[in-house]
Protein backbone atom coordinates (compact mmCIF):
# COMPACT_ATOMS: atom_id res chain seq x y z
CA UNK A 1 0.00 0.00 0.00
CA UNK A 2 1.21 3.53 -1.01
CA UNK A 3 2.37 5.94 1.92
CA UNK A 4 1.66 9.23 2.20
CA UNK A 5 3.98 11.87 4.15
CA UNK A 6 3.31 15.33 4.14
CA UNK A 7 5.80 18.10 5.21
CA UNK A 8 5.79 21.97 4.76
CA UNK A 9 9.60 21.80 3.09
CA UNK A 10 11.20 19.10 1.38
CA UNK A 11 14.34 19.51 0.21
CA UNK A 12 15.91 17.19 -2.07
CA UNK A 13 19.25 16.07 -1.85
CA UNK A 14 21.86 15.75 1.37
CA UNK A 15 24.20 17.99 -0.38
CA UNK A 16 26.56 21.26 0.82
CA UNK A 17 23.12 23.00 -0.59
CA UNK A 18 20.49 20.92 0.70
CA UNK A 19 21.78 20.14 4.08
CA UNK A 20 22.53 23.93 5.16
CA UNK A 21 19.26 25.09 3.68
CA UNK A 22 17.77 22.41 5.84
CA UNK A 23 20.11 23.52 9.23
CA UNK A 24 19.39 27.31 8.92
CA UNK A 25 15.74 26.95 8.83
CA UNK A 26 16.28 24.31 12.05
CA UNK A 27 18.37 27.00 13.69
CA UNK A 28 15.30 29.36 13.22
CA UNK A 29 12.66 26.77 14.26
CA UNK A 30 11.44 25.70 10.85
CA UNK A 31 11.44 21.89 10.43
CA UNK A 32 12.27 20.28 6.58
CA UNK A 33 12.65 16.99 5.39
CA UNK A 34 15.70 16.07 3.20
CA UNK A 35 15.53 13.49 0.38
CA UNK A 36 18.84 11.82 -0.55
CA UNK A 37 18.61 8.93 -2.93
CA UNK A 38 21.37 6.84 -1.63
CA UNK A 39 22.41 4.92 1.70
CA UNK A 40 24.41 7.10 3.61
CA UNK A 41 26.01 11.13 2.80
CA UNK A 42 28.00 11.33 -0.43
CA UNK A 43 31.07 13.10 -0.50
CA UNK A 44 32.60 12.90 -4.04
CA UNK A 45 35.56 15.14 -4.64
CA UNK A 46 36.98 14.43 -1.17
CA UNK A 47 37.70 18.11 -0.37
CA UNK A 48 36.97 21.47 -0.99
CA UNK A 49 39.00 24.72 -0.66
CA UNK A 50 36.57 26.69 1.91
CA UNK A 51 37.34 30.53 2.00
CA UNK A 52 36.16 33.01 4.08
CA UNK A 53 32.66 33.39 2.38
CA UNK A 54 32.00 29.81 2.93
CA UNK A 55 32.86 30.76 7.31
CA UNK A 56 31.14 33.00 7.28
CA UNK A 57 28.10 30.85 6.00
CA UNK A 58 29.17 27.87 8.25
CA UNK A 59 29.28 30.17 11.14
CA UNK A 60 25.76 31.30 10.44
CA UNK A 61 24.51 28.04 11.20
CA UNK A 62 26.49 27.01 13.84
CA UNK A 63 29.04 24.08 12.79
CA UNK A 64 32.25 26.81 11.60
CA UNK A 65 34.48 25.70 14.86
CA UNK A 66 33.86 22.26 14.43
CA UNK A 67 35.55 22.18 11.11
CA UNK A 68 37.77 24.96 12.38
CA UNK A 69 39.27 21.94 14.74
CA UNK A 70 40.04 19.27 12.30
CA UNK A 71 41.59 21.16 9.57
CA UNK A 72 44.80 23.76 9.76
CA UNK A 73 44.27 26.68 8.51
CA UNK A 74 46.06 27.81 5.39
CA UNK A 75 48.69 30.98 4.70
CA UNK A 76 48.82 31.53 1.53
CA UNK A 77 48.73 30.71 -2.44
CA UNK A 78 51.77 29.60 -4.18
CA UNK A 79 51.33 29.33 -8.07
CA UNK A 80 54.56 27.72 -10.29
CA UNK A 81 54.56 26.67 -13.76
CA UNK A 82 55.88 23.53 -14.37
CA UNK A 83 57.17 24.93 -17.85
CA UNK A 84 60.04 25.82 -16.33
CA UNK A 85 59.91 25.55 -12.54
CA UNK A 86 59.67 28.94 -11.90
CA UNK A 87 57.08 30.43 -8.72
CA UNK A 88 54.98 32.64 -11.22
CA UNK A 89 53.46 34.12 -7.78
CA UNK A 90 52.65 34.56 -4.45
CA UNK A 91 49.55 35.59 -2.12
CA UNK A 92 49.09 35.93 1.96
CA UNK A 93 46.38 34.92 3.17
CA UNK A 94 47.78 36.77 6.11
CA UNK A 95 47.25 40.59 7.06
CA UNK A 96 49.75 42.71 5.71
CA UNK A 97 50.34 46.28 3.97
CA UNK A 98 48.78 45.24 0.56
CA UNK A 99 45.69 43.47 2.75
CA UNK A 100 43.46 45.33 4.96
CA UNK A 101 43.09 41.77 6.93
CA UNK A 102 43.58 38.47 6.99
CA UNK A 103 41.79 35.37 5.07
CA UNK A 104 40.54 32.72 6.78
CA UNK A 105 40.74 29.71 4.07
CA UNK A 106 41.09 25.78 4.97
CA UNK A 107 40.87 22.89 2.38
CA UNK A 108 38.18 21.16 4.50
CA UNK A 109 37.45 17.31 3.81
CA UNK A 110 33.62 17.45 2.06
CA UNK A 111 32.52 14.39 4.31
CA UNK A 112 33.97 15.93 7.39
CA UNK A 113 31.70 19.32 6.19
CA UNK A 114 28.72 16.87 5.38
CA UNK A 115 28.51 14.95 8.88
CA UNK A 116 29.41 18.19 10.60
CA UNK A 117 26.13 19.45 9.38
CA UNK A 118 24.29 16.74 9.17
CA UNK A 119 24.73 16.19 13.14
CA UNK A 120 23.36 19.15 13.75
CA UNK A 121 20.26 18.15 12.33
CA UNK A 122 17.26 16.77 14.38
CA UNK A 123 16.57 13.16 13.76
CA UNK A 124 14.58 11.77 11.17
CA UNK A 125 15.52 14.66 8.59
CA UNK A 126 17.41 12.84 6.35
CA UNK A 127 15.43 10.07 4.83
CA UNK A 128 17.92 7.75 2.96
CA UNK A 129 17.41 5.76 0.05
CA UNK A 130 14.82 8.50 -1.36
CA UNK A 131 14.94 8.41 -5.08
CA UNK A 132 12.46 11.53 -6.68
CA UNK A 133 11.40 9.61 -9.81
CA UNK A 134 8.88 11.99 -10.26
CA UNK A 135 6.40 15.74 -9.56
CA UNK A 136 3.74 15.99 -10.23
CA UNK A 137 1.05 19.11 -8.97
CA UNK A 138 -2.07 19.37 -6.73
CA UNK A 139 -3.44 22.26 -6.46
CA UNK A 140 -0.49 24.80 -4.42
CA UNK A 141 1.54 21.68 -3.28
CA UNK A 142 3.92 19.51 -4.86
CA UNK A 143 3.83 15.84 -5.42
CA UNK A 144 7.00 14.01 -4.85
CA UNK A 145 6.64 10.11 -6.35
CA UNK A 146 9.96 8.23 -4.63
CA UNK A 147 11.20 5.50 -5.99
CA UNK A 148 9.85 2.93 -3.46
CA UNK A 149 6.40 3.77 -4.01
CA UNK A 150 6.44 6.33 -1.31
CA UNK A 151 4.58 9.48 -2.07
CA UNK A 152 5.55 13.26 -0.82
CA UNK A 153 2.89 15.94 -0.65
CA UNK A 154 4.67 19.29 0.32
CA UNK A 155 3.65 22.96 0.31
CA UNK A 156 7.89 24.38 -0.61
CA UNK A 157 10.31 22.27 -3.31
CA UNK A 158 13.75 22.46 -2.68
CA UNK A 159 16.16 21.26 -5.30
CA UNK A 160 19.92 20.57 -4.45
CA UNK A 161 20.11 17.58 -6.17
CA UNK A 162 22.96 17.97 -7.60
CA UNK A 163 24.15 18.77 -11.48
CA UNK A 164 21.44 16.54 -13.26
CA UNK A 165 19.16 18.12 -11.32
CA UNK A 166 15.30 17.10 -11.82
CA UNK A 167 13.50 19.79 -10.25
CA UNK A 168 16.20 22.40 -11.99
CA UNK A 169 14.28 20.69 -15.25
CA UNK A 170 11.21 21.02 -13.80
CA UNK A 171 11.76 24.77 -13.53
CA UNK A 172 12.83 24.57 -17.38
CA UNK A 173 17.25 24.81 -17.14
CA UNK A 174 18.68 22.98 -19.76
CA UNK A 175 21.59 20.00 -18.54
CA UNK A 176 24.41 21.60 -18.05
CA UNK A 177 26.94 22.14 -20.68
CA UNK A 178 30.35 20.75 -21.08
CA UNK A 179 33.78 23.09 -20.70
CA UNK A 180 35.75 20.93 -22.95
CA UNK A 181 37.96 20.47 -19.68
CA UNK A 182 38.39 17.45 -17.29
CA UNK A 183 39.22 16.69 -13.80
CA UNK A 184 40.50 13.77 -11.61
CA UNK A 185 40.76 14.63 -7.70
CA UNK A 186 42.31 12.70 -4.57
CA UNK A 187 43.53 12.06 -0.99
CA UNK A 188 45.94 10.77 0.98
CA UNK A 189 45.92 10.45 4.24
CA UNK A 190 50.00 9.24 5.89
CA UNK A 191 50.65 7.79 9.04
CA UNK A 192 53.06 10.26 9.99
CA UNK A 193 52.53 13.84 9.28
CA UNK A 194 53.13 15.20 5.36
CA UNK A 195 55.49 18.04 6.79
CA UNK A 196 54.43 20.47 4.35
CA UNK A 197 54.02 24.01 4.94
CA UNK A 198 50.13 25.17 5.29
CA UNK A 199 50.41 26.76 1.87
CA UNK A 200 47.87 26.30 -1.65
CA UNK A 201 50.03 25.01 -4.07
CA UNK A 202 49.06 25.46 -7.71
CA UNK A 203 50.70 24.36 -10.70
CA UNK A 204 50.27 25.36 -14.51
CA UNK A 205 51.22 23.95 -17.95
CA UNK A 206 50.16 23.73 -21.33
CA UNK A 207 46.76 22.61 -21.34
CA UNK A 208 46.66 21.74 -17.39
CA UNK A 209 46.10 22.74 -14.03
CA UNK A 210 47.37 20.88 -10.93
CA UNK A 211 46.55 22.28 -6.78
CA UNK A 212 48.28 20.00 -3.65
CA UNK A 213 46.48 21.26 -0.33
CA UNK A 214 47.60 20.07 3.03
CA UNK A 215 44.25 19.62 5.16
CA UNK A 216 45.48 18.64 8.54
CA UNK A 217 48.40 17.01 9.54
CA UNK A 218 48.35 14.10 7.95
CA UNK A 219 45.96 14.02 5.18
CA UNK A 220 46.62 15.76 1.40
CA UNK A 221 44.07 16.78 -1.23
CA UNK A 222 45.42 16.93 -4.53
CA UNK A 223 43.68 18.02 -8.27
CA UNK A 224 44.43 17.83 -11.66
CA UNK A 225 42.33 19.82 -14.29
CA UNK A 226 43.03 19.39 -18.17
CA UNK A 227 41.98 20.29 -21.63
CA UNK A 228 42.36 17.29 -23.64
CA UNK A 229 43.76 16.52 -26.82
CA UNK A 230 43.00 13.81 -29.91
CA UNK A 231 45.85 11.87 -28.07
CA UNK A 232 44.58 11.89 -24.94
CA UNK A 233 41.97 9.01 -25.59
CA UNK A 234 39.62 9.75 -22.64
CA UNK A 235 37.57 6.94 -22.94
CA UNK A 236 40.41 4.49 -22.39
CA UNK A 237 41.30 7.01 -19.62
CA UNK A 238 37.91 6.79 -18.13
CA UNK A 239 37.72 3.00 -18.46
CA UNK A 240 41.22 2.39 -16.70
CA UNK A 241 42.46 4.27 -13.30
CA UNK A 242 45.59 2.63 -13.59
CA UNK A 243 46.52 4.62 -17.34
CA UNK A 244 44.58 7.47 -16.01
CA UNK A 245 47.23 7.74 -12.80
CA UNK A 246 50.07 7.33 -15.30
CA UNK A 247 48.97 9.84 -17.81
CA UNK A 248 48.10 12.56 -14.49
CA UNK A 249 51.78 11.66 -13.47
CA UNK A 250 53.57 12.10 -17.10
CA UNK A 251 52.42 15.71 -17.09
CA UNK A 252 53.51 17.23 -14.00
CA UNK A 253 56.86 17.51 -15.25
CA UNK A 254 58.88 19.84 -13.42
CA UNK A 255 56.21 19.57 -9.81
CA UNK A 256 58.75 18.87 -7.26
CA UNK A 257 59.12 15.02 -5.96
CA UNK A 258 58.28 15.19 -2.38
CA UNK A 259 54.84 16.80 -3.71
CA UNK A 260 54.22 14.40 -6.97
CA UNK A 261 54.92 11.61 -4.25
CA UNK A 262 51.07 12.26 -2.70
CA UNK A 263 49.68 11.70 -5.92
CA UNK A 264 51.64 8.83 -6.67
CA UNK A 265 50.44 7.22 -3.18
CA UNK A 266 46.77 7.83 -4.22
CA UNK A 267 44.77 4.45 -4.58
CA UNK A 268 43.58 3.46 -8.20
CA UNK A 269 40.51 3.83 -6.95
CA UNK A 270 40.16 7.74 -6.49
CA UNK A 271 41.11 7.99 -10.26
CA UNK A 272 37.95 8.90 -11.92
CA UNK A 273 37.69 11.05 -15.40
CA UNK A 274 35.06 13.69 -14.68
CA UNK A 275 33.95 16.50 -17.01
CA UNK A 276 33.57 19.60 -16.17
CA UNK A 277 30.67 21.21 -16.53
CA UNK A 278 28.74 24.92 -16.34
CA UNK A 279 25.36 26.51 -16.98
CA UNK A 280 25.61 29.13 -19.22
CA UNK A 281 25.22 32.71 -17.48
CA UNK A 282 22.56 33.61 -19.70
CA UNK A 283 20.13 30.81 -18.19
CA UNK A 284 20.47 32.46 -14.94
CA UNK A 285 18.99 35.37 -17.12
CA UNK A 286 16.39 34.36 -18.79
CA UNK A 287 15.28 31.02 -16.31
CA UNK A 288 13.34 31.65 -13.69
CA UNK A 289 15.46 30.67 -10.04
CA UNK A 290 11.87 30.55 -8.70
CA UNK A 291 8.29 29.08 -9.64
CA UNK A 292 5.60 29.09 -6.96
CA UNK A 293 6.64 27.22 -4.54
CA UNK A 294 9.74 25.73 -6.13
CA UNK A 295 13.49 26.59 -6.42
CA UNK A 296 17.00 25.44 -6.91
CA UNK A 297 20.15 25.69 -4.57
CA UNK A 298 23.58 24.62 -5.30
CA UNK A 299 24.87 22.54 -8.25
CA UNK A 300 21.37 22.14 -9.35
CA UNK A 301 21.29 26.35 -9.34
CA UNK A 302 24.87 27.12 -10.41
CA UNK A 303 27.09 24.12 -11.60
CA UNK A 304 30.65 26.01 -12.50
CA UNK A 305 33.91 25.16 -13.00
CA UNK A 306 36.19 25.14 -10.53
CA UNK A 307 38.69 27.56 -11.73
CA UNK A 308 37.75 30.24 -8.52
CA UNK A 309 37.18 27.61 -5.84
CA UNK A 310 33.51 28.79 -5.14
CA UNK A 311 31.29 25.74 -6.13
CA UNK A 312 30.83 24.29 -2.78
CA UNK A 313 31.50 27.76 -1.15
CA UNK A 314 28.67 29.40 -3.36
CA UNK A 315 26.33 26.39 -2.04
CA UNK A 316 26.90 27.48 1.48
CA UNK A 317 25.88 30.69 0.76
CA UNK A 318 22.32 29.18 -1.13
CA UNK A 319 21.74 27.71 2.32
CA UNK A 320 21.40 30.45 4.27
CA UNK A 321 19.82 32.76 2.28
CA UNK A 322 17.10 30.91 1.24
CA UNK A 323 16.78 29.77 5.02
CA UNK A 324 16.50 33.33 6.09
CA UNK A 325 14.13 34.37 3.35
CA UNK A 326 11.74 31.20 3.43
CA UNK A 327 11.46 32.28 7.46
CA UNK A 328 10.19 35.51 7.02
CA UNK A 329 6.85 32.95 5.22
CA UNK A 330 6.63 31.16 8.26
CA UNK A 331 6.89 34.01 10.44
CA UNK A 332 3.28 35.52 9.17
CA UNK A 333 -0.28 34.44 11.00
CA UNK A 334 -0.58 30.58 10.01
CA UNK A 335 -2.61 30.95 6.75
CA UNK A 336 -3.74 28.33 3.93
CA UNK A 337 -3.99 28.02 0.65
CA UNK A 338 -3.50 30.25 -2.13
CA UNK A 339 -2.64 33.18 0.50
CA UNK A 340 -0.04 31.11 1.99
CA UNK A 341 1.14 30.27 -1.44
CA UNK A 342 1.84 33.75 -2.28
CA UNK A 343 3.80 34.98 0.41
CA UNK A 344 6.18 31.62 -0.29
CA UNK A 345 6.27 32.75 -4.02
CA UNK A 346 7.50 36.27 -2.53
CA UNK A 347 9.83 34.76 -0.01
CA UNK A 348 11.12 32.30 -3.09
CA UNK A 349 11.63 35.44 -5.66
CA UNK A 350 13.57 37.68 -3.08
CA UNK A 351 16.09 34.67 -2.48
CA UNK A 352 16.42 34.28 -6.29
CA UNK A 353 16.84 38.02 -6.69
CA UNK A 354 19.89 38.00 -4.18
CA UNK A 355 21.30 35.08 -5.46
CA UNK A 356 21.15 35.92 -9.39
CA UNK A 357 23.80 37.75 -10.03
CA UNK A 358 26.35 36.82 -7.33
CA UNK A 359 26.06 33.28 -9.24
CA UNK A 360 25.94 35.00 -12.86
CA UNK A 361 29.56 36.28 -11.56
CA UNK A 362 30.99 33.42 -9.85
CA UNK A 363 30.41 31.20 -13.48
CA UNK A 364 31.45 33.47 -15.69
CA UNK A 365 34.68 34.39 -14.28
CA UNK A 366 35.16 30.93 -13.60
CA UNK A 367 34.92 30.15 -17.53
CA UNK A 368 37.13 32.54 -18.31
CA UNK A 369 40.16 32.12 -15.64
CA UNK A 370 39.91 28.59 -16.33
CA UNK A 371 40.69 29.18 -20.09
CA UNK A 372 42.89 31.69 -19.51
CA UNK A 373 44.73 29.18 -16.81
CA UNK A 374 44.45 25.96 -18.56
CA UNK A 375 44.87 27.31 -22.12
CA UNK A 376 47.39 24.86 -25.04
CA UNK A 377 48.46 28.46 -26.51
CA UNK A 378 52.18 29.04 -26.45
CA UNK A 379 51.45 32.63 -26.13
CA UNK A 380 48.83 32.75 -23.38
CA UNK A 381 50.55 30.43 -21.22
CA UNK A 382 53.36 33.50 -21.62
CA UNK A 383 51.34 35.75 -20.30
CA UNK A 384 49.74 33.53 -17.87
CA UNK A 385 52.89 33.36 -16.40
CA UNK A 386 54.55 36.52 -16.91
CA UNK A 387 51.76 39.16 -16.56
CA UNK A 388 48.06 37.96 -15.52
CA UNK A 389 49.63 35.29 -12.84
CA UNK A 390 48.96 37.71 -9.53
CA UNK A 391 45.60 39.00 -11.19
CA UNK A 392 44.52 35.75 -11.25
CA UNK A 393 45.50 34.30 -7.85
CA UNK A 394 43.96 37.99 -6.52
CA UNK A 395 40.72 36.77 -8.27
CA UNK A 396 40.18 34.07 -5.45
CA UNK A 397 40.29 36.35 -2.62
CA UNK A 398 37.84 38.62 -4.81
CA UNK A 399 35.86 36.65 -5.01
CA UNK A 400 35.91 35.15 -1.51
CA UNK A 401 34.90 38.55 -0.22
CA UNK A 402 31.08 37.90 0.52
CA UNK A 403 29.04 38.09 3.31
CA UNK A 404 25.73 36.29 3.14
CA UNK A 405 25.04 38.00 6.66
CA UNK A 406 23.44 36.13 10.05
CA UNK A 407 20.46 34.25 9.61
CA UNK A 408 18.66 36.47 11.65
């Protein structure tokens, strides 16, 4: 026999997104429900650089000093191209004379950030293994069919599930499109502590990008972005980690040893080929953020590449704006129906109004210091190197400087 539940919010998704829009409006008194498709969190890409947007937004609901204690914090950005081995800059995060403070920026472990949230959260507001196969409406609400023959009737639709999202369809955004660039990500985590120095290291070549991040003492996260070629075969890449570790390995070139070693001690199985992928700025445009009762947070909002470090950061931010703005609904005289509908709708269109542009921003410049960083060109990588390589580390502490504000 078919269930029924019916909730006020349903959010769907456990991501960065879905799981701090779901812990602001807890923090304010508002109760959700959270619908993640699979067993347990999910915490692909192992780590994220967090900057001090994405504290700020942590702090806001509450879980900032937890993740403060299990990660060190970082002091700066080191860029070298491995063209010819030369530093090509380098950034404090530190208060100094060109600074009017300092930066507070981590590379925090995404599973660490997940539970850390997720703890916070009453029980029973996850539900696991809650596949959205389908929405239907009735009447105001939202019909959620899930995949075990459970239905959801609920009066707000949250979507933060993820880059394929299906309500982000629902609200009419195309998939998102491809960058013609690539990405394979790791972590390592040593018995004895990595003895590097709490520092962002970037690296640059023709065609490629490569970061190694201490997170604590012991445990190193570690990318490599790339524009392919004909000869880089990438489905024989994608079907084998081993020739995928190999190929990472044969382009780092002049990286120093002790720091190619972490990505040589990376298991075959954290090798996976993964495009990157964007929505195009003018969908945030011309799409509507907001229907009714239904909007997007997240990857399923603003899926960018990671060129600025703000994809998980910017998702943060979704959380507690759209907490803060869906309260001021619940904080009218308890109404029904279509009257209750429209004060969500305006609560819905002021979050999408704030959020618009900031994410407009975030992709775009992503795009384009990505191609700029990560270009084949002879001569760009010249002035990549030479000319634009402080601009473009300077970019990240740009555009790090957001506040989402309090919740309250």
């Amino acid at each position: 026999m078919e269930s029924i539940i019916e909730e006020n919010i349903v959010i769907v998704g456990a991501g960065i997104a879905g799981l701090t829009t779901s812990l602001g409006l807890h923090r304010l008194g508002i109760r959700s429900l959270v619908l993640e498709s699979s067993g347990s969190l999910r915490a692909s890409g192992f780590a994220l650089t967090t900057w001090e947007n994405a504290w700020k937004a942590l702090d806001a609901v509450g879980v900032g000093d937890i993740l403060r204690r299990q990660h060190i914090q970082l002091h700066g950005l080191v860029t070298t191209t491995l063209i010819t081995g030369e530093h090509t800059s380098t950034t404090s995060f530190k208060a100094n004379t060109r600074n009017t403070g300092s930066h507070e920026v981590c590379c925090v472990r995404r599973q660490l950030m997940l539970e850390a949230i997720a703890n916070e959260l009453p029980s029973g507001t996850i539900r696991y293994m809650s596949k959205v196969v389908a929405i239907q409406e009735s009447g105001v609400s939202k019909i959620l069919h899930i995949a075990d023959g459970t239905t959801v009737k609920t009066k707000i639709l949250i979507g933060s599930d993820g880059i394929n999202s299906m309500v982000a369809k629902w609200l009419g955004f195309k998939e998102a499109s491809s960058t013609g660039r690539y990405a394979t990500r790791g972590y390592v985590e040593l018995k004895n502590s990595h003895k590097l120095e709490p520092l962002f290291m970037q690296y640059f070549g023709k065609g490629f990008r490569a970061g190694v991040i201490p997170c604590n003492d012991k445990g190193v996260y570690w990318f490599f972005t790339w524009t392919p070629t004909i000869k880089d075969h990438q489905k024989e890449l994608a079907q084998d980690p081993a020739k995928l570790k190999q190929y990472v390995l044969s382009k780092l070139g002049k990286m120093p040893n002790y720091v190619r070693s972490f990505i040589e001690n990376t298991e075959l199985d954290a090798f996976h080929l993964a495009p990157l992928r964007h929505r195009h700025p003018w969908e945030l445009i011309i799409k509507s953020i907001s229907k009714g009762n239904v909007c997007v947070v997240g990857d399923a909002l603003h899926p960018m590449a990671p060129d600025l470090a703000q994809g998980g950061c910017s998702a943060l931010e979704d959380g507690v704006v759209l907490a803060r703005c869906l309260a001021e609904a619940f904080s009218k005289n308890q109404m029904e129906g279509e009257e209750e509908y429209k004060i969500i709708e305006t609560c819905l269109k002021k979050y999408a109004k704030e959020r618009r542009w900031r994410c407009i921003d975030l992709i775009t410049r992503s795009y384009i210091v990505g191609s700029i960083q990560q270009s084949g060109s002879k001569l760009v990588n010249f002035f990549r190197d030479k000319v634009f390589a402080t601009f473009l580390a300077h970019q990240l502490l740009k555009k790090s400087n957001f506040d989402c504000q309090q919740l309250k």
